[in-house]
C-alpha atoms as a PDB file:
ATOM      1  CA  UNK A   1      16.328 -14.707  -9.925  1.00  0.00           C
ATOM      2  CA  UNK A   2      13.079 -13.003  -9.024  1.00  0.00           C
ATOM      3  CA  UNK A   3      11.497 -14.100  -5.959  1.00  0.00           C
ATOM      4  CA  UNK A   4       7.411 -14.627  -6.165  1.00  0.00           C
ATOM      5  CA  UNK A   5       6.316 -12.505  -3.934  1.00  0.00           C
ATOM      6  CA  UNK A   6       2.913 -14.163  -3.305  1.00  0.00           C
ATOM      7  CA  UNK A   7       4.393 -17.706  -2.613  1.00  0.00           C
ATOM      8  CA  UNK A   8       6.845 -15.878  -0.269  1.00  0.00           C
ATOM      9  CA  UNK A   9       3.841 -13.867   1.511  1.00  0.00           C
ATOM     10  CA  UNK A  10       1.670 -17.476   1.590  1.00  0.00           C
ATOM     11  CA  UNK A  11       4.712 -19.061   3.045  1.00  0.00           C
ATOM     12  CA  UNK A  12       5.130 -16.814   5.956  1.00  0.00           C
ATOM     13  CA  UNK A  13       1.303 -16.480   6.865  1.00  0.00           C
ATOM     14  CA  UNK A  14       0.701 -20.380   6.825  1.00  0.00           C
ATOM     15  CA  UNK A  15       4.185 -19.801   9.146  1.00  0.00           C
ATOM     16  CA  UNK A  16       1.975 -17.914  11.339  1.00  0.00           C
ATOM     17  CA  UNK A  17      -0.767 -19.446  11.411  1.00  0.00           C
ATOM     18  CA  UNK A  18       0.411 -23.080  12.795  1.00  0.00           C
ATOM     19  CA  UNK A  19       1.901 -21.055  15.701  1.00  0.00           C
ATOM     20  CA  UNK A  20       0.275 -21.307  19.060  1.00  0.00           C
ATOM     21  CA  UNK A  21      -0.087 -17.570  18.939  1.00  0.00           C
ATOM     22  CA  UNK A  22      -0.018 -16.179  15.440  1.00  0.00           C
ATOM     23  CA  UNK A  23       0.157 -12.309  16.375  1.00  0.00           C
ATOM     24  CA  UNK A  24       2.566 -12.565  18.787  1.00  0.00           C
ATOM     25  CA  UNK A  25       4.651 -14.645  15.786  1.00  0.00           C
ATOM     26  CA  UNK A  26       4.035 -11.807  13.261  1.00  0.00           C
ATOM     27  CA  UNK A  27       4.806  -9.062  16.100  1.00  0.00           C
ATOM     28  CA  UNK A  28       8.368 -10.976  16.638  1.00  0.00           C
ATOM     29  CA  UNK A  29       8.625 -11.659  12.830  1.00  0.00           C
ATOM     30  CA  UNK A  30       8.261  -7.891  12.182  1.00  0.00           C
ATOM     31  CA  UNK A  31      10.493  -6.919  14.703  1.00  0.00           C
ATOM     32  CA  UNK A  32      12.943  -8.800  13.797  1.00  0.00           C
ATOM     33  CA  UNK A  33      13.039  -7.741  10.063  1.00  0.00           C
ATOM     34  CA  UNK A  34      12.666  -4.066  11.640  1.00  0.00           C
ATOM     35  CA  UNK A  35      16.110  -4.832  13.663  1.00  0.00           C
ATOM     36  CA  UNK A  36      17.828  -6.248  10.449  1.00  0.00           C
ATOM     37  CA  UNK A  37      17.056  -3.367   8.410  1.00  0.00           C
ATOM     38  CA  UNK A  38      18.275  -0.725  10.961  1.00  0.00           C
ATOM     39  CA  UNK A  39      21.574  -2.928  11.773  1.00  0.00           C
ATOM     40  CA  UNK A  40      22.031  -3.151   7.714  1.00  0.00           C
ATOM     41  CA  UNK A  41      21.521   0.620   7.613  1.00  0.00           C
ATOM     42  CA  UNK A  42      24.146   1.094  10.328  1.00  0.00           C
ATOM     43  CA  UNK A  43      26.571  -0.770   9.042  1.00  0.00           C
ATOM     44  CA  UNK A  44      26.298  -0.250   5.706  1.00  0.00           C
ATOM     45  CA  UNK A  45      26.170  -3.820   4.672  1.00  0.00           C
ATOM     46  CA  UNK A  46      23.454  -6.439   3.654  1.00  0.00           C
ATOM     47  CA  UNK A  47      23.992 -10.089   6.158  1.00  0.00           C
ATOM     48  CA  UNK A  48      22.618 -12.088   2.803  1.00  0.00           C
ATOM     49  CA  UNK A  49      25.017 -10.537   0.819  1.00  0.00           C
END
């Protein structure tokens, strides 16, 4: 299954948006993504499967 990007990317910015600080959301949101990649990497295994 294909996921829409452009619902996914709406999704995550209105996520952002009703935050009491949206950049520090995205900065978190970012890093965290950054931090699953790497540990991925590392391990050699995806977490979602």
């Amino acid at each position: 299954m294909r996921i829409d990007e452009r619902e996914l990317f709406k999704s995550v910015m209105v996520g952002f948006m009703t935050d009491e600080d949206p950049m520090l959301a995205m900065l978190k949101w970012i890093s965290e993504q950054l931090m699953q990649i790497e540990a991925e990497s590392k391990a050699g295994a995806n977490k979602n499967g």
